[in-house]
N, C-alpha and C. Protein backbone atom coordinates (compact mmCIF):
# COMPACT_ATOMS: atom_id res chain seq x y z
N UNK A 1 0.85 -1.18 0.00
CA UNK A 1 0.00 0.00 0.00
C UNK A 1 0.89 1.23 0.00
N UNK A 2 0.58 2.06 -1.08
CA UNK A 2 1.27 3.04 -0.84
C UNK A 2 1.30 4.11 0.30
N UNK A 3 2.37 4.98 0.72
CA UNK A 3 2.42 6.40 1.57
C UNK A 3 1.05 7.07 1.53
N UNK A 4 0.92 7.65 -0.06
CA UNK A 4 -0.62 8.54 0.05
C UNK A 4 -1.77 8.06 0.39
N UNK A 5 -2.07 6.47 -0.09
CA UNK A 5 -2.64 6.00 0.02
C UNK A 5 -3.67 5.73 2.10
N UNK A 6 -2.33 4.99 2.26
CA UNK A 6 -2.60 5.00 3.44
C UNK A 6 -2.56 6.02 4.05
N UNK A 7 -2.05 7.26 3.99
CA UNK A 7 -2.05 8.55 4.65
C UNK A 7 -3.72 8.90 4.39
N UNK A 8 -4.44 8.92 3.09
CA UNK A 8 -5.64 9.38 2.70
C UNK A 8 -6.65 8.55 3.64
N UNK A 9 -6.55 6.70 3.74
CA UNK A 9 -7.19 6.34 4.99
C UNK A 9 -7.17 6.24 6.13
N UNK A 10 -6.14 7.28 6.56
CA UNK A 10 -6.09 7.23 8.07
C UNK A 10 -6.74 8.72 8.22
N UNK A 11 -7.12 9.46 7.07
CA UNK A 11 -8.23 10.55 7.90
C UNK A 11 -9.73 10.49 7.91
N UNK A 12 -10.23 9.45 7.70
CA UNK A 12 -11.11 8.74 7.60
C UNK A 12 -11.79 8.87 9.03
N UNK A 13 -13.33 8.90 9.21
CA UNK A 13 -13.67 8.46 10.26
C UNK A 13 -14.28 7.49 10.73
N UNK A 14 -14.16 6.92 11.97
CA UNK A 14 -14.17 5.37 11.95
C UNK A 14 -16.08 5.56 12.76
N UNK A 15 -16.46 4.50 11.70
CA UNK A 15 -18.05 4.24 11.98
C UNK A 15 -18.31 2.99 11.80
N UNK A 16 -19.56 2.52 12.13
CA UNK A 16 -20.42 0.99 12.34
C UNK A 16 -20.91 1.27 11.20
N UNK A 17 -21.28 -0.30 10.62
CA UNK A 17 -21.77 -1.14 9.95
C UNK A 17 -22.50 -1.76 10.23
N UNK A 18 -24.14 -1.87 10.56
CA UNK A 18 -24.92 -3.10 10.75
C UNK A 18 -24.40 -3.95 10.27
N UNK A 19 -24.18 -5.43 10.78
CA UNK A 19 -23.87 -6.87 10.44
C UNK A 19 -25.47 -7.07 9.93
N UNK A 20 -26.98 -6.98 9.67
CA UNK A 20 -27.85 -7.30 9.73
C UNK A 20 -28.72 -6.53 8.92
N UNK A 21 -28.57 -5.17 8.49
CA UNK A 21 -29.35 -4.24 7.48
C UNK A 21 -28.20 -3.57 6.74
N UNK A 22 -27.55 -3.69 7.21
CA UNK A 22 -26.31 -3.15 6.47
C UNK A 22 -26.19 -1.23 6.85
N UNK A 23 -27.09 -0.78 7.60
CA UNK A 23 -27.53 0.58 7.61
C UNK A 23 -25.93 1.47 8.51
N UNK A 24 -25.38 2.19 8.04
CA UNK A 24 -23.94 2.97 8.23
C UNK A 24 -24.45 3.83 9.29
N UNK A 25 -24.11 3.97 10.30
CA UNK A 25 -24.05 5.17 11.39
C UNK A 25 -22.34 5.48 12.37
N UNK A 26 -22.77 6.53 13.19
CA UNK A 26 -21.68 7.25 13.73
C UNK A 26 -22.09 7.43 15.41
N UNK A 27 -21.13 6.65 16.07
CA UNK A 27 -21.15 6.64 17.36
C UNK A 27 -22.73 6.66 18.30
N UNK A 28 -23.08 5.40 17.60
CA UNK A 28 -24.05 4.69 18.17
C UNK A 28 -23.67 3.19 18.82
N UNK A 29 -24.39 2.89 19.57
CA UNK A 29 -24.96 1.73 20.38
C UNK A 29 -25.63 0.48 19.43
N UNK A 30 -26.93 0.83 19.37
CA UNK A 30 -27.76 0.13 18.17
C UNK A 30 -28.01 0.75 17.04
N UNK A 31 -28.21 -0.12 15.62
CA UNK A 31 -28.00 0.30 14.75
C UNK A 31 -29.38 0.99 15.13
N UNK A 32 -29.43 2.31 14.13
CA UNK A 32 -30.79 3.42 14.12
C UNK A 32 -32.27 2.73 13.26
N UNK A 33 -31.85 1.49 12.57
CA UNK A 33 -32.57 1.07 11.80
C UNK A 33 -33.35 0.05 12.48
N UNK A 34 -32.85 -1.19 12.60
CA UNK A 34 -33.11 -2.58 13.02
C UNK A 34 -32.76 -2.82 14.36
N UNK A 35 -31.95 -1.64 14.90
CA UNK A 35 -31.98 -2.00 16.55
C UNK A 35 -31.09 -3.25 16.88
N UNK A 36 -29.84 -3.58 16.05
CA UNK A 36 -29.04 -4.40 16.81
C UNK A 36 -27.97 -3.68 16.82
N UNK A 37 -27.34 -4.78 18.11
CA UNK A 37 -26.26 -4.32 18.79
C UNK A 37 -25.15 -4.88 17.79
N UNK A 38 -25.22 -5.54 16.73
CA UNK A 38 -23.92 -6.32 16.16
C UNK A 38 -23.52 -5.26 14.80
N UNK A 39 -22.90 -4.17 15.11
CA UNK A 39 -22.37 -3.32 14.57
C UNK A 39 -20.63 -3.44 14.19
N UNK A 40 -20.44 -3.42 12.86
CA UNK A 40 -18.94 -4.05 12.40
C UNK A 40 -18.26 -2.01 12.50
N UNK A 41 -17.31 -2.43 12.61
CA UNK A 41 -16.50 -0.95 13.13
C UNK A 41 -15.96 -0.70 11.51
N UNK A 42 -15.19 0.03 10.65
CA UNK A 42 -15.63 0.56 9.25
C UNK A 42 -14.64 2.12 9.42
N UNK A 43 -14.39 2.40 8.15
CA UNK A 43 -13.79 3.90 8.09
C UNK A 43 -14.48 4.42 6.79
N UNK A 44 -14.43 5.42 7.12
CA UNK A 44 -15.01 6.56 6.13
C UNK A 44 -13.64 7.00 4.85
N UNK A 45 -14.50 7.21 3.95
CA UNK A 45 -12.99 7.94 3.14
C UNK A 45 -12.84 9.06 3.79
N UNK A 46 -13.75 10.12 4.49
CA UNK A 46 -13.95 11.33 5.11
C UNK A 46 -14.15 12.20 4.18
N UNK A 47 -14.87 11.88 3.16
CA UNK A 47 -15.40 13.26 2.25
C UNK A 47 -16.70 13.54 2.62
N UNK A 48 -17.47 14.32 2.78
CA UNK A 48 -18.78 14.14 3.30
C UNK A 48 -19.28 15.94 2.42
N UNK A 49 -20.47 15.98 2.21
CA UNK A 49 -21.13 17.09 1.72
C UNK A 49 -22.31 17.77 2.50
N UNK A 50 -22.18 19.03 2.89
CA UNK A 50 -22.95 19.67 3.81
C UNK A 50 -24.38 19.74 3.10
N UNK A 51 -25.20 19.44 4.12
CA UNK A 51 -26.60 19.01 4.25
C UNK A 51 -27.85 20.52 4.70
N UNK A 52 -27.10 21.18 5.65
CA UNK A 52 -27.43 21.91 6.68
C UNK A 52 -26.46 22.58 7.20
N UNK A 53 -26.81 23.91 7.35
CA UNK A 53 -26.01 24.73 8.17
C UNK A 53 -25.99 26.08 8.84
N UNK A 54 -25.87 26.20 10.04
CA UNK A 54 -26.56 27.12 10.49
C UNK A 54 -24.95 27.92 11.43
N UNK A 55 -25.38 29.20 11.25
CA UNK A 55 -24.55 30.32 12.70
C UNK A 55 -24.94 30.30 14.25
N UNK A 56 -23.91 29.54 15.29
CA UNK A 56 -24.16 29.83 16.28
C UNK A 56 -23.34 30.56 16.98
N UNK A 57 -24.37 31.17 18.29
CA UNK A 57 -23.38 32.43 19.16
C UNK A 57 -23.60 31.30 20.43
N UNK A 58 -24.13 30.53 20.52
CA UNK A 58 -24.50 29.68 22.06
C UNK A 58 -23.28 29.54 22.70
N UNK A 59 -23.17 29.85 24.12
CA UNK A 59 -21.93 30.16 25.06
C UNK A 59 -20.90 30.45 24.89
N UNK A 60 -20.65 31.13 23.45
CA UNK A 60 -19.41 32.05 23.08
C UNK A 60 -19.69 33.16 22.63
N UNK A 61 -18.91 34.10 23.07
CA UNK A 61 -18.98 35.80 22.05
C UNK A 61 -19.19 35.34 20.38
N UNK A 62 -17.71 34.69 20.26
CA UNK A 62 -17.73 34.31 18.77
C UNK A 62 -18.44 33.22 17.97
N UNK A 63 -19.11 33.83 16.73
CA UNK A 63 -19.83 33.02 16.08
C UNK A 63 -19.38 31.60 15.61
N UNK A 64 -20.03 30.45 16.18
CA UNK A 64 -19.43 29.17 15.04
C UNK A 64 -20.05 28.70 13.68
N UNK A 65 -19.49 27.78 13.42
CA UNK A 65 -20.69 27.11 12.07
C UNK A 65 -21.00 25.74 13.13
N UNK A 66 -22.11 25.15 12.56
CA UNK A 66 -22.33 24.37 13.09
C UNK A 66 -23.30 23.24 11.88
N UNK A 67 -22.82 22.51 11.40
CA UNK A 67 -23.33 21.72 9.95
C UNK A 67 -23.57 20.55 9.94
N UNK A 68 -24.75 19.90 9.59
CA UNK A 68 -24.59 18.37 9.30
C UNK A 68 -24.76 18.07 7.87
N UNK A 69 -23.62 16.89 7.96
CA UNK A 69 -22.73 16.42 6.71
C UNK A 69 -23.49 15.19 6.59
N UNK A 70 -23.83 14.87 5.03
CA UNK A 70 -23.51 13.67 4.64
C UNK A 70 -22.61 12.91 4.48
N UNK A 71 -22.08 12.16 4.55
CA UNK A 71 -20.92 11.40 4.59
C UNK A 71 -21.17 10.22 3.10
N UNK A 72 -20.04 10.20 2.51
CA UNK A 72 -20.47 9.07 1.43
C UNK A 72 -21.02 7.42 1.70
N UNK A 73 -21.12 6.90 2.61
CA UNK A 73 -21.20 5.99 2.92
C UNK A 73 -22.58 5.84 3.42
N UNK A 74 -23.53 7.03 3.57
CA UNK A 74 -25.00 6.99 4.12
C UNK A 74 -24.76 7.67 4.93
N UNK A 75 -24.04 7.90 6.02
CA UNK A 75 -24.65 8.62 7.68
C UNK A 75 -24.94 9.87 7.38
N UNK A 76 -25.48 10.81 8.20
CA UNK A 76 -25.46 12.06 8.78
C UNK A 76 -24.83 12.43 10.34
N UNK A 77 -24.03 13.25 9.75
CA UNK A 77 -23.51 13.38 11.72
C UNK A 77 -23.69 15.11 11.64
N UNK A 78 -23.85 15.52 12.62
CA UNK A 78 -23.29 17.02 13.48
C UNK A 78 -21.94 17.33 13.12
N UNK A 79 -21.45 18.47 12.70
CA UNK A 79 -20.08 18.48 12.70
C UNK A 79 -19.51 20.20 13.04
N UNK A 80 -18.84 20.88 13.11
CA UNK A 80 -18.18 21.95 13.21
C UNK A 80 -17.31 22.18 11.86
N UNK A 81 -17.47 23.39 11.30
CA UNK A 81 -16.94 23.17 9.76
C UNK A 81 -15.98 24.56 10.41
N UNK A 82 -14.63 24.17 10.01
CA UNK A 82 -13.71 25.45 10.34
C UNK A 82 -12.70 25.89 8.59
N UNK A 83 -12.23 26.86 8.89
CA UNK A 83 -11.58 27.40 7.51
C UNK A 83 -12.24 28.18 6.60
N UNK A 84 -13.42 28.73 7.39
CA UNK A 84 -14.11 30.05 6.43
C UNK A 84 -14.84 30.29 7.50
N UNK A 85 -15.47 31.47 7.45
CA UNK A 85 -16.03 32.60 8.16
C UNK A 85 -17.44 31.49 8.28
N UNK A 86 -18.09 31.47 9.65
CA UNK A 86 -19.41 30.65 9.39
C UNK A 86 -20.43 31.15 8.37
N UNK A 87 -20.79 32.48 8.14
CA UNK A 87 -21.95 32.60 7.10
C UNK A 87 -21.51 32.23 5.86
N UNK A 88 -19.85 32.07 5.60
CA UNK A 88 -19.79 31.40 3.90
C UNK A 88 -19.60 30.14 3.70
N UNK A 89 -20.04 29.45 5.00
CA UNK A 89 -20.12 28.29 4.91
C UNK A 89 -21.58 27.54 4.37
N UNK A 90 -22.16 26.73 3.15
CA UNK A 90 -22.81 26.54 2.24
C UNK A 90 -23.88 25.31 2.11
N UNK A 91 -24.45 25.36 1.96
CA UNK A 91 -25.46 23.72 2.12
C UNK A 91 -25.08 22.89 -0.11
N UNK A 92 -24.35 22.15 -0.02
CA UNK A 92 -23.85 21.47 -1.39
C UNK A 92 -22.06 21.48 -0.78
N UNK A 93 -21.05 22.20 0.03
CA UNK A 93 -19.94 22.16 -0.10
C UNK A 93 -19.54 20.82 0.32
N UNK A 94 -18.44 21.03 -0.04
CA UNK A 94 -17.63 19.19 0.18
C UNK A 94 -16.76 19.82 0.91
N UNK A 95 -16.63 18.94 2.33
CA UNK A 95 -15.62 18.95 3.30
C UNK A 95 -14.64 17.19 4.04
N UNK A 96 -14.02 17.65 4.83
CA UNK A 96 -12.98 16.58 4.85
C UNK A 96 -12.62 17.18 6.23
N UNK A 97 -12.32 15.88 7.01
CA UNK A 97 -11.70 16.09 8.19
C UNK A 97 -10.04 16.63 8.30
N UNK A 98 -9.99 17.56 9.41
CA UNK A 98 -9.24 18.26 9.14
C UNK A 98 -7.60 17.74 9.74
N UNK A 99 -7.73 16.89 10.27
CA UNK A 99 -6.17 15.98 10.25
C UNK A 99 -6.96 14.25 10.74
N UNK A 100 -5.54 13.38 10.27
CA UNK A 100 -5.82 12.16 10.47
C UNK A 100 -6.08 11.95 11.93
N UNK A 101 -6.21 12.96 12.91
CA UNK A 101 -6.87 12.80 14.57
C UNK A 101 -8.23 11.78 14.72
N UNK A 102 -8.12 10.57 15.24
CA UNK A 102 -9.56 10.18 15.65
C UNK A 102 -10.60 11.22 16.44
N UNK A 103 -11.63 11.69 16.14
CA UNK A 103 -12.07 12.64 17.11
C UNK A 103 -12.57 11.62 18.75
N UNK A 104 -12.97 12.29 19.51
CA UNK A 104 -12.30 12.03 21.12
C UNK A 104 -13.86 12.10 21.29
N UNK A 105 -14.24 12.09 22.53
CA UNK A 105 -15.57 12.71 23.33
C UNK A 105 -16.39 13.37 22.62
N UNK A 106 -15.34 14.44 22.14
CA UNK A 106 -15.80 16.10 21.26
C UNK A 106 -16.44 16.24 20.50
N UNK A 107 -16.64 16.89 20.13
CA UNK A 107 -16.93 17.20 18.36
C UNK A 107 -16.16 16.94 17.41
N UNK A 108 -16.70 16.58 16.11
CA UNK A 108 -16.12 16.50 14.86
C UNK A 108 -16.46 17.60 14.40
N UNK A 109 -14.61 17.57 13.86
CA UNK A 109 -14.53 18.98 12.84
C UNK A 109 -13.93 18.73 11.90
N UNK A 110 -14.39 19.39 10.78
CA UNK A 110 -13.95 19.33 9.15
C UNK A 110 -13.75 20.59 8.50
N UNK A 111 -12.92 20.76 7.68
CA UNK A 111 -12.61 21.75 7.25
C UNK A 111 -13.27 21.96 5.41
N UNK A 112 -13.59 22.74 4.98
CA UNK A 112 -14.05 22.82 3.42
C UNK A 112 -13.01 22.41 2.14
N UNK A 113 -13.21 21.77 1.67
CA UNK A 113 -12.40 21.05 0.50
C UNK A 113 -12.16 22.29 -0.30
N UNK A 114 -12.94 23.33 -0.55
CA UNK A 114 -12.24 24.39 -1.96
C UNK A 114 -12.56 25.46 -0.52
N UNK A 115 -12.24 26.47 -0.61
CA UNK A 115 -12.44 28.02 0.16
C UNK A 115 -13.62 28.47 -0.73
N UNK A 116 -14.48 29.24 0.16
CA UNK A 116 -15.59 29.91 0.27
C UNK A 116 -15.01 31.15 -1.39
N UNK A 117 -15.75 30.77 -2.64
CA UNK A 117 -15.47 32.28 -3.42
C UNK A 117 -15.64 33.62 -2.89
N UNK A 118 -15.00 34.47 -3.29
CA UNK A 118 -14.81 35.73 -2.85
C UNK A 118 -16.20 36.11 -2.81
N UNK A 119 -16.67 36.72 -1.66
CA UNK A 119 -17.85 37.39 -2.14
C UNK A 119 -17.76 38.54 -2.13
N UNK A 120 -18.77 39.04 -3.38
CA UNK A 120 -18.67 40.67 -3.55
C UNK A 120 -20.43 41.30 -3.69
N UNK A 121 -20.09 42.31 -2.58
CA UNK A 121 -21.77 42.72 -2.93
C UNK A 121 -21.57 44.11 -3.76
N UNK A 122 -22.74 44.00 -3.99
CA UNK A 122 -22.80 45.63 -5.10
C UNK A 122 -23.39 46.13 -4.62
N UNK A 123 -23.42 47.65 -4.98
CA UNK A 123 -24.09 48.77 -4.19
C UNK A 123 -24.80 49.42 -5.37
């Protein structure tokens, strides 16, 4: 296996597999579908495309993004999108986790695959 190769699947995020519907989720217990516990563990390529996305101020001065991603594989998760200002952050953009870090407790965060185009307003 090559360097890039394996470098590209280790930023991947690691999710279940129903053994039984086959249905893909993210840091669950039972699958969301069929309700079993026999969930196969699985990695993501980590490309995922924003679904939803909204500006929050909740218990900080500063504004975050706060987005849920499709992920290629089926899921939807919650995520934190960093590397552009939250309002130019977009419902269609393609994002990617932002180092090969397993995320922890925390939140998942991803960063935007192209930068937000310049925006220009007219007067």
């Amino acid at each position: 296996m090559g360097t890039v190769q394996k470098a590209h699947e280790e930023c991947g995020l690691a999710y279940h597999r129903c053994r039984w519907c086959g249905t893909a989720s993210f840091r669950r217990l039972l699958c969301p579908v069929c309700a079993s516990s026999e969930l196969e563990p699985e990695r993501t390529t980590g490309d995922g495309v924003i679904v939803r996305t909204a500006v929050i101020h909740r218990y900080t001065e500063a504004a975050r993004n706060e987005s849920l991603v499709r992920f290629s594989e089926g899921f939807v998760f919650r995520c934190r999108i960093v590397g552009a200002a939250p309002h130019l952050v977009t419902v269609g953009a393609r994002v990617r986790p932002v180092s090969g870090d397993e995320p922890e407790a925390g939140e998942v965060v991803l960063e935007l695959c192209e930068p937000p185009a310049a925006r220009q307003d007219w007067i």
